[in-house]
PDB file of N, CA and C in Angstrom:
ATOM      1  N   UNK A   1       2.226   2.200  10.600  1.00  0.00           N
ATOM      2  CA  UNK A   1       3.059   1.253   9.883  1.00  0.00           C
ATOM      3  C   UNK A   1       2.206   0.038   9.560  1.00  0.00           C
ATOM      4  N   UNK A   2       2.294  -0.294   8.411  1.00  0.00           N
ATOM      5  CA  UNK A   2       1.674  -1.747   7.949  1.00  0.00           C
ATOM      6  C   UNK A   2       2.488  -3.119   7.340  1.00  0.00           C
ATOM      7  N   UNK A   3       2.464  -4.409   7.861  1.00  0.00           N
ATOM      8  CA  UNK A   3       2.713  -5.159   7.426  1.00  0.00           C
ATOM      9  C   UNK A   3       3.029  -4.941   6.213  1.00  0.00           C
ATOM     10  N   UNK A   4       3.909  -5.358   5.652  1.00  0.00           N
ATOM     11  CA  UNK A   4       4.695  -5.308   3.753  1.00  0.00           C
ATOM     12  C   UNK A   4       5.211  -4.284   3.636  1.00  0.00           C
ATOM     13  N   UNK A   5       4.697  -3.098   4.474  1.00  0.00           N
ATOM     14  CA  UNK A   5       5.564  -1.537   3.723  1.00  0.00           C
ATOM     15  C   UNK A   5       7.135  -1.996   3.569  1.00  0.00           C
ATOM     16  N   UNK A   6       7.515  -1.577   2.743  1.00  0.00           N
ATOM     17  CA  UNK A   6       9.065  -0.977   1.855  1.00  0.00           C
ATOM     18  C   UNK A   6       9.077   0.305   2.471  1.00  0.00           C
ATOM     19  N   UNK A   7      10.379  -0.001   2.899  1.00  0.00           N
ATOM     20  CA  UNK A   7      11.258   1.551   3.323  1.00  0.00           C
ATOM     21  C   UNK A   7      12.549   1.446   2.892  1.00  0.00           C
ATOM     22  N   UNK A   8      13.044   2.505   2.725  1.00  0.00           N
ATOM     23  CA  UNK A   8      14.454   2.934   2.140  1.00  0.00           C
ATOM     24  C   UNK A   8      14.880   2.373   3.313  1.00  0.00           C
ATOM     25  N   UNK A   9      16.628   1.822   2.914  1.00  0.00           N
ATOM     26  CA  UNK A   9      17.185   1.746   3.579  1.00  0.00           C
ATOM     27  C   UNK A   9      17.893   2.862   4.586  1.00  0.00           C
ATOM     28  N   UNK A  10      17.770   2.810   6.048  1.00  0.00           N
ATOM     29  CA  UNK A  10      18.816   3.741   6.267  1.00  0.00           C
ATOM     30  C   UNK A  10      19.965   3.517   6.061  1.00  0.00           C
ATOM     31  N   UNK A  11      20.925   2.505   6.093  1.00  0.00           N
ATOM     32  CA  UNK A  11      22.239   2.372   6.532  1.00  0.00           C
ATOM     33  C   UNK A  11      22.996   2.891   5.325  1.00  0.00           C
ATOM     34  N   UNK A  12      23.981   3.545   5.319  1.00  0.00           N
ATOM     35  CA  UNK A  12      24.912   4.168   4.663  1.00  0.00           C
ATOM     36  C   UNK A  12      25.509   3.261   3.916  1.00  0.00           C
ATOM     37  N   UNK A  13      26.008   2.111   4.582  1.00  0.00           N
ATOM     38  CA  UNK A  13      26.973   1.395   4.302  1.00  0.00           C
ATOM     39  C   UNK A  13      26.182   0.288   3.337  1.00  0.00           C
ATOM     40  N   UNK A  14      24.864  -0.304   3.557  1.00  0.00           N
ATOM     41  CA  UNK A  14      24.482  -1.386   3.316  1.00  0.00           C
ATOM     42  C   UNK A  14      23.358  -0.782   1.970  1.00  0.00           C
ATOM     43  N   UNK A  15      23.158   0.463   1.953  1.00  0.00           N
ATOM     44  CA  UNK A  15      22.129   0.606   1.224  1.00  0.00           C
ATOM     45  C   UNK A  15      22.542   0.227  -0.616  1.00  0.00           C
ATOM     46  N   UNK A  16      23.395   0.036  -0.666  1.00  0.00           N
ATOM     47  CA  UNK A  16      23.727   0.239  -2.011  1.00  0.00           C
ATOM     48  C   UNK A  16      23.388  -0.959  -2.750  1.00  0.00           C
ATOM     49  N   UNK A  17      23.621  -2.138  -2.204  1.00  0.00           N
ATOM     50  CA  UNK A  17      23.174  -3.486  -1.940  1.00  0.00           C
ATOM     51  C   UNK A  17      21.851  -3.748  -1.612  1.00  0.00           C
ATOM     52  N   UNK A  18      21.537  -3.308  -0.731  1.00  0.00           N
ATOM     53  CA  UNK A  18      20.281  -3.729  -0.098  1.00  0.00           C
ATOM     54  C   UNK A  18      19.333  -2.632   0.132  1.00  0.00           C
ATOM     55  N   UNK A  19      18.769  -1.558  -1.367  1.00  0.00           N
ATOM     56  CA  UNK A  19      17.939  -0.658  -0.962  1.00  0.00           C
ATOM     57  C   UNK A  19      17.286  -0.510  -0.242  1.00  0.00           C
ATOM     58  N   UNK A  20      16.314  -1.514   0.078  1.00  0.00           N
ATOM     59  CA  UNK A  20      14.530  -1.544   0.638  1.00  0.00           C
ATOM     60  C   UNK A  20      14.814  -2.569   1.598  1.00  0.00           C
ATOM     61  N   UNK A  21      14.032  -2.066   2.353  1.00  0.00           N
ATOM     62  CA  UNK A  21      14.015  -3.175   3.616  1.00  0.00           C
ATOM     63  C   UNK A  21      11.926  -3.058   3.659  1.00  0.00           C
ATOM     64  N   UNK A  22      11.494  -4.651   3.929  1.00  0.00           N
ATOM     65  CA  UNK A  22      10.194  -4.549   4.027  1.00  0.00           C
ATOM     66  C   UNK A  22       9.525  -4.919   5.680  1.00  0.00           C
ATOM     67  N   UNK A  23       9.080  -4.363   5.943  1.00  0.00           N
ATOM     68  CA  UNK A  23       8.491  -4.128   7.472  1.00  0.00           C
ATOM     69  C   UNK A  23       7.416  -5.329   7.488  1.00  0.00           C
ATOM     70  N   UNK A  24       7.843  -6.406   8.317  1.00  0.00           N
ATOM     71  CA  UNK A  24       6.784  -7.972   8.190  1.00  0.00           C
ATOM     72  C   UNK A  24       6.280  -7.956   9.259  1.00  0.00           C
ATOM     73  N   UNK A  25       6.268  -7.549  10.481  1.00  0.00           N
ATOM     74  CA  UNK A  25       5.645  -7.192  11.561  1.00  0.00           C
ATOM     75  C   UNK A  25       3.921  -7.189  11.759  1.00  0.00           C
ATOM     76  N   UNK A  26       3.527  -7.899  12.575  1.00  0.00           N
ATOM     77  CA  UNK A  26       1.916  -7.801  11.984  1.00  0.00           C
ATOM     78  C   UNK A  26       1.931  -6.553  13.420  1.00  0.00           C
ATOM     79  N   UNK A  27       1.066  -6.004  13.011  1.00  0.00           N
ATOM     80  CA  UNK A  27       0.471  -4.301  13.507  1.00  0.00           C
ATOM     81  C   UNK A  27      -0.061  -4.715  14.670  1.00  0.00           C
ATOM     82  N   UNK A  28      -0.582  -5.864  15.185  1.00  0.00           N
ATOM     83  CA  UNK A  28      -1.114  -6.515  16.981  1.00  0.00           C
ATOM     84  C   UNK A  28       0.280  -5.787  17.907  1.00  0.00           C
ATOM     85  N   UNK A  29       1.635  -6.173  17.131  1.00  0.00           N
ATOM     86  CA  UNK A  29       2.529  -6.056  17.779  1.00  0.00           C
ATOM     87  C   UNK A  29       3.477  -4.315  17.795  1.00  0.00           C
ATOM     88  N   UNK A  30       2.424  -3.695  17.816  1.00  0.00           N
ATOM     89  CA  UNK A  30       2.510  -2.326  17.652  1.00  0.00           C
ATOM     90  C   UNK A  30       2.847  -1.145  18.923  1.00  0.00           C
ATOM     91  N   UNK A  31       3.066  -1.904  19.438  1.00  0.00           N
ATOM     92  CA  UNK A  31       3.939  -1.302  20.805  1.00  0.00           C
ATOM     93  C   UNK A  31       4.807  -1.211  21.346  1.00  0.00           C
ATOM     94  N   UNK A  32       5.777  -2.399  20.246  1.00  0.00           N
ATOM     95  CA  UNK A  32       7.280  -2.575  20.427  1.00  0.00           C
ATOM     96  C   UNK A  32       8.287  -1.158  19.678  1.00  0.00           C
ATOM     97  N   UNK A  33       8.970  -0.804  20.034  1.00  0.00           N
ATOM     98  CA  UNK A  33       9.678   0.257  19.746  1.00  0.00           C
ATOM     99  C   UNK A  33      10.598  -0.315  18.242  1.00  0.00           C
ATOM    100  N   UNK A  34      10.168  -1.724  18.408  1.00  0.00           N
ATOM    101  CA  UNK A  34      11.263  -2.477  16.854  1.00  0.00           C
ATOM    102  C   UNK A  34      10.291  -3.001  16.328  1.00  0.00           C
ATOM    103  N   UNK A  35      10.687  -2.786  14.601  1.00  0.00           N
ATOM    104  CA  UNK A  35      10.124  -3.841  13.545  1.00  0.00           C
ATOM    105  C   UNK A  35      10.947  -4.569  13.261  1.00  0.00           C
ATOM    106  N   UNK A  36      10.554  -6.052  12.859  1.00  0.00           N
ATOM    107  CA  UNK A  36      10.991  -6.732  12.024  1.00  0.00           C
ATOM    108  C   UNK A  36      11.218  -6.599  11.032  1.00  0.00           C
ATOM    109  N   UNK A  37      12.349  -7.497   9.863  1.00  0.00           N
ATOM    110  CA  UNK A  37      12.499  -6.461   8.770  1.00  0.00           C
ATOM    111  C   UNK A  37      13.186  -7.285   7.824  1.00  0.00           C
ATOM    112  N   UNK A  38      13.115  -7.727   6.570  1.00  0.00           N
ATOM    113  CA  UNK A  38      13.597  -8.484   5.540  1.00  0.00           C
ATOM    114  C   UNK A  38      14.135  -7.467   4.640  1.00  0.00           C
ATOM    115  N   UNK A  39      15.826  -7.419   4.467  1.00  0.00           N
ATOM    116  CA  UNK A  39      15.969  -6.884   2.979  1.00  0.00           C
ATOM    117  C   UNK A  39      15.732  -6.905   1.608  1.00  0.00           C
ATOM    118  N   UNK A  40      15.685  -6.316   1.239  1.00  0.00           N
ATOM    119  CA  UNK A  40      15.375  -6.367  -0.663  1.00  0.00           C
ATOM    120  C   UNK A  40      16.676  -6.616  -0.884  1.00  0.00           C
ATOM    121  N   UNK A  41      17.753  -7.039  -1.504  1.00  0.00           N
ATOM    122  CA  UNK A  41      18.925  -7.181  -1.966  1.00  0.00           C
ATOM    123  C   UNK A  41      18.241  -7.052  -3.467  1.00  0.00           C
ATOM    124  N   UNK A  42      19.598  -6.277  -4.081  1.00  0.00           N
ATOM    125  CA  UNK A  42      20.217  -6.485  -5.835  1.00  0.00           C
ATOM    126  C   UNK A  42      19.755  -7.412  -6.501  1.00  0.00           C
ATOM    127  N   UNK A  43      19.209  -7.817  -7.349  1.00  0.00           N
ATOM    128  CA  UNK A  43      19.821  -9.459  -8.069  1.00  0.00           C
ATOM    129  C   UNK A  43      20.369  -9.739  -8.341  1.00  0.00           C
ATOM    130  N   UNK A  44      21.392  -8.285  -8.783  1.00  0.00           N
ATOM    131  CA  UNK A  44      22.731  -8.739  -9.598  1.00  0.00           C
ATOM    132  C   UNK A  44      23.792  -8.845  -8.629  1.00  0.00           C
ATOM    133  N   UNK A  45      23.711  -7.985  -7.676  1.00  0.00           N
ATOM    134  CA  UNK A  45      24.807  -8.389  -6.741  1.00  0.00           C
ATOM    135  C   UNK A  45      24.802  -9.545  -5.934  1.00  0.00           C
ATOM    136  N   UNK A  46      23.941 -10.336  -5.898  1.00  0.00           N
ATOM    137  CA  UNK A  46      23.975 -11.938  -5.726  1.00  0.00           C
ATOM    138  C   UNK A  46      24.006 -12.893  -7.101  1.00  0.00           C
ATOM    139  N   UNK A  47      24.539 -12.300  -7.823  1.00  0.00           N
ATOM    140  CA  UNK A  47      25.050 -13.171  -9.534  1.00  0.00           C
ATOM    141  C   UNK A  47      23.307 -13.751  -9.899  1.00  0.00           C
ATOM    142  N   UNK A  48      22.676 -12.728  -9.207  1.00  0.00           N
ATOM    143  CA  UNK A  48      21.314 -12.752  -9.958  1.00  0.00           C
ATOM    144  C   UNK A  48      20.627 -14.625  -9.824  1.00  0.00           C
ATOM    145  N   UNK A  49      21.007 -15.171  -8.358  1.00  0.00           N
ATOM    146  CA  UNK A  49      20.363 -16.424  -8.001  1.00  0.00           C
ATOM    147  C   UNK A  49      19.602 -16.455  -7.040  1.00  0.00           C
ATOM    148  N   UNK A  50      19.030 -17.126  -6.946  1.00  0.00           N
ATOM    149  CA  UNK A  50      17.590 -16.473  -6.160  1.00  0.00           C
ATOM    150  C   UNK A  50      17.128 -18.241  -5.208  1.00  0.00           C
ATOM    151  N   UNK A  51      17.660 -18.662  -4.099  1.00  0.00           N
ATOM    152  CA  UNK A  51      17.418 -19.853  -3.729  1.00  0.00           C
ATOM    153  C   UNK A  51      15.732 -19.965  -3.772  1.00  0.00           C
ATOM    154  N   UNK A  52      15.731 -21.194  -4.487  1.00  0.00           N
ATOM    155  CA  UNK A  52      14.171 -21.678  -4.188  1.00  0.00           C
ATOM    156  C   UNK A  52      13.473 -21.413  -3.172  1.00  0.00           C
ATOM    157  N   UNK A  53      12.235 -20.996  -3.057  1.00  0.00           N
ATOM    158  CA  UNK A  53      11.347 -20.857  -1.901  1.00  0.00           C
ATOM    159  C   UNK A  53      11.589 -19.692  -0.488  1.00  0.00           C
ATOM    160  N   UNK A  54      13.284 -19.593  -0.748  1.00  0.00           N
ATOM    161  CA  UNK A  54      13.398 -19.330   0.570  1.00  0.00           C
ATOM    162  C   UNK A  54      13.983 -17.496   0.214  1.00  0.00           C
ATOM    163  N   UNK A  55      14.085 -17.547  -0.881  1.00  0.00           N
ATOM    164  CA  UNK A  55      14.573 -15.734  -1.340  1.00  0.00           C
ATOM    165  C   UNK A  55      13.750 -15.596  -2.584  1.00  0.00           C
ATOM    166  N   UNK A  56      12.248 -15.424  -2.602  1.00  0.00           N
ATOM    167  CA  UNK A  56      11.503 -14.993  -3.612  1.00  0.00           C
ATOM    168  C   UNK A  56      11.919 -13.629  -4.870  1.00  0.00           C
ATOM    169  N   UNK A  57      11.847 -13.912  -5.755  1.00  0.00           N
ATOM    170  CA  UNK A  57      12.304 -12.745  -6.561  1.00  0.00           C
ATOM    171  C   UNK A  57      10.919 -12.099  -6.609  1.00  0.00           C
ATOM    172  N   UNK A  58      11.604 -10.538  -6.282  1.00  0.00           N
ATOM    173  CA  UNK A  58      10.570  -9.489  -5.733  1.00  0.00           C
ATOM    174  C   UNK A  58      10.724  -7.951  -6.959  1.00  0.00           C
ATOM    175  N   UNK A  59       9.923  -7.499  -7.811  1.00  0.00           N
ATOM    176  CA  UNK A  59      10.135  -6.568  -9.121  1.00  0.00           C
ATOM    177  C   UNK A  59       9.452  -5.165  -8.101  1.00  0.00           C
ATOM    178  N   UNK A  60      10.239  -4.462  -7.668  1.00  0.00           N
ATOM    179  CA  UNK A  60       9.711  -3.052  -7.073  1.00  0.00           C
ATOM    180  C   UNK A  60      10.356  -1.979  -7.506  1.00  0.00           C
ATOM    181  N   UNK A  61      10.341  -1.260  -7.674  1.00  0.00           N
ATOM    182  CA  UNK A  61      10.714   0.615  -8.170  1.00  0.00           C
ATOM    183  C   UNK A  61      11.284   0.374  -9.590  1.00  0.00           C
ATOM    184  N   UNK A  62      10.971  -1.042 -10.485  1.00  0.00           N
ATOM    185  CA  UNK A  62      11.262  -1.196 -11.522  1.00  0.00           C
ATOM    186  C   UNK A  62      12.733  -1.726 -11.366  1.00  0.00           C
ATOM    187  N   UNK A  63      13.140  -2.487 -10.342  1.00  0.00           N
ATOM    188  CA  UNK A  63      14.122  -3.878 -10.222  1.00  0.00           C
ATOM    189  C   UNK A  63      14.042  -4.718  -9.681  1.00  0.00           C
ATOM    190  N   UNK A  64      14.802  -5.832 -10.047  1.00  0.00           N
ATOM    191  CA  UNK A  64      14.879  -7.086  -9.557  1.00  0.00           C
ATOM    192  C   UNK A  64      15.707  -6.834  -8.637  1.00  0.00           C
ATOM    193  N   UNK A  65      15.061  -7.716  -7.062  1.00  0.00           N
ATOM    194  CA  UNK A  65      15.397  -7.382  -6.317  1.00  0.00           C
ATOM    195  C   UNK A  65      15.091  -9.011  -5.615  1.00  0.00           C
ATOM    196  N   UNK A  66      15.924  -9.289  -4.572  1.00  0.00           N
ATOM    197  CA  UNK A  66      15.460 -10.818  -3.953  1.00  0.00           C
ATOM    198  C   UNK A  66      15.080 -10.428  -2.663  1.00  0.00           C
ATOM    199  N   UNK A  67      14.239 -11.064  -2.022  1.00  0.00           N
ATOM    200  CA  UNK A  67      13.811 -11.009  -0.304  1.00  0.00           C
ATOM    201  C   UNK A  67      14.828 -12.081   0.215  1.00  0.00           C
ATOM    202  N   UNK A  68      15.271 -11.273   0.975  1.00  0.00           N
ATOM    203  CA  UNK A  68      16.486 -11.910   1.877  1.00  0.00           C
ATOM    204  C   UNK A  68      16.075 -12.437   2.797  1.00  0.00           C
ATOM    205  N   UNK A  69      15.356 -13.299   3.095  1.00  0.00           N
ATOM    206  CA  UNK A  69      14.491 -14.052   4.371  1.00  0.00           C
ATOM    207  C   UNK A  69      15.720 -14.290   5.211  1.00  0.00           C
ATOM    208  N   UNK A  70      16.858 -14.710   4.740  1.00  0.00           N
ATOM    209  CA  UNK A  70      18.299 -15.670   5.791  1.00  0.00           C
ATOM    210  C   UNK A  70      18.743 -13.910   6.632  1.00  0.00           C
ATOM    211  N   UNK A  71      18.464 -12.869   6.185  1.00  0.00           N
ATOM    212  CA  UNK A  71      18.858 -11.927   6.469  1.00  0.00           C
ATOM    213  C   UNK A  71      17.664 -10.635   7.475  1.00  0.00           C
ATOM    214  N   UNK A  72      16.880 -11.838   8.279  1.00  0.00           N
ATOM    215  CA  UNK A  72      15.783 -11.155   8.748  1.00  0.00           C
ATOM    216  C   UNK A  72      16.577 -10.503   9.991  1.00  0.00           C
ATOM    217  N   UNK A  73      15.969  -9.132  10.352  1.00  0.00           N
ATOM    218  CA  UNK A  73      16.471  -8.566  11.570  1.00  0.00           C
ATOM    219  C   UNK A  73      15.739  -7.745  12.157  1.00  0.00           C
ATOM    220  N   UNK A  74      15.758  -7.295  12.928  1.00  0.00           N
ATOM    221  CA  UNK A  74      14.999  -5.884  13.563  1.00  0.00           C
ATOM    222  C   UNK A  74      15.623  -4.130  13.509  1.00  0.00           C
ATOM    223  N   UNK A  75      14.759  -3.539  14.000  1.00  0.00           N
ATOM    224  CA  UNK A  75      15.417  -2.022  13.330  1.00  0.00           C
ATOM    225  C   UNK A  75      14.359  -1.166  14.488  1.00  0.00           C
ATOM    226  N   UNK A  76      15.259  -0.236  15.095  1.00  0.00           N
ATOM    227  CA  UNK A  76      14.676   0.312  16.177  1.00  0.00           C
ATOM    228  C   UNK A  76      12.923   1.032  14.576  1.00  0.00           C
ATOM    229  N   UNK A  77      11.952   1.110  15.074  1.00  0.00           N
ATOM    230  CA  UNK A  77      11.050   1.716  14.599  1.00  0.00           C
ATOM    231  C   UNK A  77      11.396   3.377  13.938  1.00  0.00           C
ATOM    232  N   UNK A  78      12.049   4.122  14.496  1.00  0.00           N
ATOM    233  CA  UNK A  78      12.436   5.553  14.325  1.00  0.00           C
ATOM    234  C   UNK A  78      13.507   5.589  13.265  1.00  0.00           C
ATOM    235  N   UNK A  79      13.954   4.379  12.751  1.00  0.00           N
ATOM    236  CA  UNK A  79      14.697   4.701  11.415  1.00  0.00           C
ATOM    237  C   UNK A  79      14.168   4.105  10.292  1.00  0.00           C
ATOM    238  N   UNK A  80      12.733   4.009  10.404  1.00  0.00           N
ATOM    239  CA  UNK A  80      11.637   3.399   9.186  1.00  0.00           C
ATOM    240  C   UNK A  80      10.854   4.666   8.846  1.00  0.00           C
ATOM    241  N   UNK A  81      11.137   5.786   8.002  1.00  0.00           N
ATOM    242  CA  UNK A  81      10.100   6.333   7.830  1.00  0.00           C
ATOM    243  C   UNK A  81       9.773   6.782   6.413  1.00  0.00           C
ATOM    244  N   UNK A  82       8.466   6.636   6.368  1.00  0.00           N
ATOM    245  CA  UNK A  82       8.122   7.510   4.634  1.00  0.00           C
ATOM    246  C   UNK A  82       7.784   5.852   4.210  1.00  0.00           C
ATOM    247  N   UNK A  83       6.849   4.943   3.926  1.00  0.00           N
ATOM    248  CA  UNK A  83       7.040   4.079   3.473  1.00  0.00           C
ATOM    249  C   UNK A  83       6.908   3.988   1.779  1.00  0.00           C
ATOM    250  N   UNK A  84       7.661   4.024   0.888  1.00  0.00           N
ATOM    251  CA  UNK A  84       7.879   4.105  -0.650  1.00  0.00           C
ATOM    252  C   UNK A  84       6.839   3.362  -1.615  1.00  0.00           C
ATOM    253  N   UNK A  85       6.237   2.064  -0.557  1.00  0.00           N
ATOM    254  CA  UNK A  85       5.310   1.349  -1.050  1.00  0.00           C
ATOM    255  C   UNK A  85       5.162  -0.029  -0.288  1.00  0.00           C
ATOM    256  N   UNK A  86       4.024  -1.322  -0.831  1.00  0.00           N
ATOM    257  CA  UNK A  86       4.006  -2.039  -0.350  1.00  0.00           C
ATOM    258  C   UNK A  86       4.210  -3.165  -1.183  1.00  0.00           C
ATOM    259  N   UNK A  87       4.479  -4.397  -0.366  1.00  0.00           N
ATOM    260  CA  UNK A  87       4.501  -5.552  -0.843  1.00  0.00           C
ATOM    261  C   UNK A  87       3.289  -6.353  -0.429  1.00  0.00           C
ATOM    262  N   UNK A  88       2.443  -6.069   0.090  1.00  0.00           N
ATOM    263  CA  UNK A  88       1.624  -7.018   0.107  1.00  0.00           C
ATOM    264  C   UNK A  88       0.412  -7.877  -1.090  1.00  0.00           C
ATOM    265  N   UNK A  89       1.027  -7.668  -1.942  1.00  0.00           N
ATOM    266  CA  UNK A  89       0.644  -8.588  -3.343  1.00  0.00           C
ATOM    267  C   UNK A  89       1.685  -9.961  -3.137  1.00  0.00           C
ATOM    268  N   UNK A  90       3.087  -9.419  -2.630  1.00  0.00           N
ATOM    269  CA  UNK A  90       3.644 -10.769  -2.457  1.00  0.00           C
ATOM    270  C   UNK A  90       3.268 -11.621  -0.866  1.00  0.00           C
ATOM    271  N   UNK A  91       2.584 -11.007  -0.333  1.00  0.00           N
ATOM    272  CA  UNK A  91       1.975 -11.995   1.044  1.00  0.00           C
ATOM    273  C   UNK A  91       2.242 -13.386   0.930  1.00  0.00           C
ATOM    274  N   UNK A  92       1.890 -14.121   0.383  1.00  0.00           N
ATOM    275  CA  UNK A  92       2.037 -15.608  -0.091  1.00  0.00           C
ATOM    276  C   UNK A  92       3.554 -16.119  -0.047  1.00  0.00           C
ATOM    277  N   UNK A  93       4.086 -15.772  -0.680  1.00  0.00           N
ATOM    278  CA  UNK A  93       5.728 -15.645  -1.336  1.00  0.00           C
ATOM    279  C   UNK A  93       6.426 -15.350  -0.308  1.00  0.00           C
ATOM    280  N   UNK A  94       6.096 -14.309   0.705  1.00  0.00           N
ATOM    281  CA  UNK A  94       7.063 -13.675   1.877  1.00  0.00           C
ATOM    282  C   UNK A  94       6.945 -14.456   2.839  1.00  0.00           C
ATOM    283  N   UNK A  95       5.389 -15.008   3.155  1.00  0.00           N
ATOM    284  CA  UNK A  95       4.963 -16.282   4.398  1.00  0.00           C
ATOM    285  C   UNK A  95       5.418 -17.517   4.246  1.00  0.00           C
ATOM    286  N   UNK A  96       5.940 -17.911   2.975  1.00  0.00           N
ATOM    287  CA  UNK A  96       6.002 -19.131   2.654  1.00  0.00           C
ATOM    288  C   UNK A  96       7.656 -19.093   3.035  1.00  0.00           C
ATOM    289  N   UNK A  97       8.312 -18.282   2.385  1.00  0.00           N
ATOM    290  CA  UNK A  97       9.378 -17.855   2.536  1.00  0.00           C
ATOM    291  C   UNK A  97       9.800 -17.831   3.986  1.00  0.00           C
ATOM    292  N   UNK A  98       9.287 -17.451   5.290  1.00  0.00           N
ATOM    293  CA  UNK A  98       9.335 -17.426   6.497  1.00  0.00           C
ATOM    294  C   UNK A  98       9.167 -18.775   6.550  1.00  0.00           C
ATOM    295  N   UNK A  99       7.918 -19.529   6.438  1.00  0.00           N
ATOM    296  CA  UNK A  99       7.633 -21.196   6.690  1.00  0.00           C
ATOM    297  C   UNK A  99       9.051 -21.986   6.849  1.00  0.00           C
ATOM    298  N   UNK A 100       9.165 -21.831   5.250  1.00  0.00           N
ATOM    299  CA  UNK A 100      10.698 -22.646   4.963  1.00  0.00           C
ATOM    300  C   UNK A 100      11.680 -22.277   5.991  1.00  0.00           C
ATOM    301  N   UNK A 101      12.114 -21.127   6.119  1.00  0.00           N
ATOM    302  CA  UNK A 101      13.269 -21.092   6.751  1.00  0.00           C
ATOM    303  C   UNK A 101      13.016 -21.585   8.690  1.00  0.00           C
ATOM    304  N   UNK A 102      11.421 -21.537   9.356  1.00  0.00           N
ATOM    305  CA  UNK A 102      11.437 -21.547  10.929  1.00  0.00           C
ATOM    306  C   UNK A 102      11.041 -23.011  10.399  1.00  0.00           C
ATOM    307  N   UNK A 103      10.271 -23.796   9.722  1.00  0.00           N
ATOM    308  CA  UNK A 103      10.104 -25.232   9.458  1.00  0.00           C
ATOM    309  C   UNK A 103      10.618 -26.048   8.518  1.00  0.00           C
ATOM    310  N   UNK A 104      11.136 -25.781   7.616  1.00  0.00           N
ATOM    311  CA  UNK A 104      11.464 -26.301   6.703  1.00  0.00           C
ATOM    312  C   UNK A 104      10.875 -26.760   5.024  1.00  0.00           C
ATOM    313  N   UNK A 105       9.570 -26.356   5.771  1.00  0.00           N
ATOM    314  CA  UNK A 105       8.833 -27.030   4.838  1.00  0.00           C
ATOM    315  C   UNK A 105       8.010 -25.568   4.082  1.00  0.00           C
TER     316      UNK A 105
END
């Protein structure tokens, strides 16, 4: 598993909304049975607004999609698999995005 991978969502319920979930976890911490994990949300199902700094608009499998930083969580490791692709072109955007929300700044 690598930092930025995109994985399908598992959840039944949530995927429809929130396809992709991206795995932010740096790989040191590779012994924990959980990743960390930011959703991709819709754009449109958030009326397509995208808060400054803190939910970067993210273009993957050919949609607009926002990083849900307010919506960070963990996910046992064993329901992440097949990763679809990566985000790490947005590195910058996703860290900064973390900054804001644990500092503010």
């Amino acid at each position: 598993m690598a930092q930025f991978d995109v994985y399908p969502n598992p959840s039944k319920t949530s995927k429809a909304h929130y396809p992709y979930l991206v795995d932010i976890q740096n790989s040191l911490l590779s012994d924990l049975a959980t990743r960390i994990v930011i959703p991709l949300g819709k754009r449109s199902a958030f009326g397509g607004k995208a808060m400054q700094g803190l939910t970067p608009e993210i273009s993957f499998a050919d949609q607009e999609l926002l990083l849900l930083t307010p919506q960070i969580s963990s996910i046992p490791e064993k329901h992440l698999k097949n990763p679809v692709g990566s985000l790490s072109h947005f590195r910058e955007q996703i860290v900064g995005a973390l900054d804001l929300a644990v500092t503010g700044i």
